[in-house]
Protein backbone atom coordinates (compact mmCIF):
# COMPACT_ATOMS: atom_id res chain seq x y z
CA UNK A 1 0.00 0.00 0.00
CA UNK A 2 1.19 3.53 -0.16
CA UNK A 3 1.66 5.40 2.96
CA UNK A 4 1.65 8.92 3.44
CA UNK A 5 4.52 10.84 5.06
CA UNK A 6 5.22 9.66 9.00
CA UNK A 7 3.66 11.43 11.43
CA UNK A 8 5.66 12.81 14.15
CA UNK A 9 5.30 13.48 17.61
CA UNK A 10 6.27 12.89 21.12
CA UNK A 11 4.74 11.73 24.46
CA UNK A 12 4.58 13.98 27.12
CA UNK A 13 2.48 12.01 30.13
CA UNK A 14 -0.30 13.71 31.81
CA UNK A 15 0.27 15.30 34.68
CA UNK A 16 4.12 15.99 34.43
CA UNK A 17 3.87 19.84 34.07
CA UNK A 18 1.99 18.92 37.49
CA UNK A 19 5.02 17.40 38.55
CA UNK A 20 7.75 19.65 38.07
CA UNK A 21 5.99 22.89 39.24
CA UNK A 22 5.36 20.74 42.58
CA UNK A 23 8.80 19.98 42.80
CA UNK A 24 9.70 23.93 42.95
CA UNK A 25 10.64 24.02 38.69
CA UNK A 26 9.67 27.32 37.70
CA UNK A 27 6.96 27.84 35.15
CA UNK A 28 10.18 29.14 32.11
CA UNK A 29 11.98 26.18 32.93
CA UNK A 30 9.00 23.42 32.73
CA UNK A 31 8.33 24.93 29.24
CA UNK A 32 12.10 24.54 29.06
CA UNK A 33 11.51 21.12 29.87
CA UNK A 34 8.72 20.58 27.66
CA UNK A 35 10.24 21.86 24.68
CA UNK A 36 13.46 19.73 25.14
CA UNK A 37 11.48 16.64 25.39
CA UNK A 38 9.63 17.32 22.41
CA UNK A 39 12.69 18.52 20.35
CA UNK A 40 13.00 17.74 16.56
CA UNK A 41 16.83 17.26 17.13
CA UNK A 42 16.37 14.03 18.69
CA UNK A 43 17.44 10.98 17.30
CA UNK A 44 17.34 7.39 17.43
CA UNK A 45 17.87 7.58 21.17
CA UNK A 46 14.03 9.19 22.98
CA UNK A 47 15.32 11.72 25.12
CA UNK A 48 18.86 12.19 24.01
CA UNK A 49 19.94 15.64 22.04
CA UNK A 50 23.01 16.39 20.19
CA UNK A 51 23.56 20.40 21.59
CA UNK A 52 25.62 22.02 23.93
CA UNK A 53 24.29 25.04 25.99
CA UNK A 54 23.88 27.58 23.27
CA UNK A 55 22.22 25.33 20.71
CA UNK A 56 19.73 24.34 23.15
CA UNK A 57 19.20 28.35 24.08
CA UNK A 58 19.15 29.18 20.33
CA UNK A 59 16.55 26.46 20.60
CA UNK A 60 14.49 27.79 23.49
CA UNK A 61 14.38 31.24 22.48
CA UNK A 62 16.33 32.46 25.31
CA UNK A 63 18.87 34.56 26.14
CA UNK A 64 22.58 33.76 26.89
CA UNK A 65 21.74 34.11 30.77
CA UNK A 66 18.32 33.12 31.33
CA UNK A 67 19.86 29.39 29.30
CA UNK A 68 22.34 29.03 31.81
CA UNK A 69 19.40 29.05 34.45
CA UNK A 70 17.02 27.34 32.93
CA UNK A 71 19.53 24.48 32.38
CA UNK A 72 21.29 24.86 36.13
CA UNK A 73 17.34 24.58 37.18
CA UNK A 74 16.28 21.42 35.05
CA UNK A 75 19.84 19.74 36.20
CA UNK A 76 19.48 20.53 39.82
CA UNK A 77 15.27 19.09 39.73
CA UNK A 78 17.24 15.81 37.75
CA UNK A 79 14.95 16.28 34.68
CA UNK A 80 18.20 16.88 32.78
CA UNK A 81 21.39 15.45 32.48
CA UNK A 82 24.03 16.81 30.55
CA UNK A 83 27.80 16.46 29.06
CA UNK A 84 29.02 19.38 28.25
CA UNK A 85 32.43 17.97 26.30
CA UNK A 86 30.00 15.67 24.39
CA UNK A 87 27.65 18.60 24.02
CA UNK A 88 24.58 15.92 24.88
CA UNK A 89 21.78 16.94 26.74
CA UNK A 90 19.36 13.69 28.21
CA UNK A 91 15.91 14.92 29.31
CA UNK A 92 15.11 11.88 31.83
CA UNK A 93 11.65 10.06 31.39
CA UNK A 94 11.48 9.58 27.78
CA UNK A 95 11.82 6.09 27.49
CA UNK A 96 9.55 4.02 29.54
C-alpha cells in the first residue's frame, strides 16, 4: 500500500507539568523542559539531544543568561542530564 509521510510526535504524560511545578521548577523552565522533550533534534535515542548550551538556548528562544538558568534549574530538579564535552543533553523520562 502507499503510505503517506510519517507522522511525528512525542509523548509527554499527563500530569508531568503537574510534577515539576510541585517539585519547585519554575513555570520558564518546565516549558524549558517541555520543549526539550519534544525537540525535533532528537534521534534514534528518545530523550537524548546532540547540543551544547547555546544550541539548546538558540533552541528555546532564550537569552545567553536566562539558558544558563534554565539548564542549572532542570539539572538541579534531575529532569536533565548533561555532558558538556560531548555537548549531549538527556531529558530523563522519555523512554519508559
Amino acid at each position: 500500500g502507499v503510505s503517506g509521510p510519517r507522522t511525528r510526535y512525542a509523548r509527554v504524560p499527563l500530569g508531568w507539568v503537574d510534577e515539576l511545578l510541585e517539585r519547585g521548577v519554575s513555570a520558564t523552565a518546565a516549558l524549558s523542559a517541555i520543549r526539550l522533550r519534544t525537540s525535533l533534534s532528537k534521534r534514534a535515542i528518545p530523550g537524548l539531544l546532540s547540543m551544547g548550551e547555546a544550541a539548546a538556548g538558540e533552541s528555546l528562544g532564550l537569552s545567553g543568561t536566562a539558558t544558563k538558568r534554565v539548564i542549572r534549574e532542570l539539572e538541579a530538579a534531575g529532569i536533565i542530564i548533561r555532558d558538556q564535552r560531548a555537548r549531549l543533553i538527556f531529558v530523563a523520562g522519555c523512554v519508559e
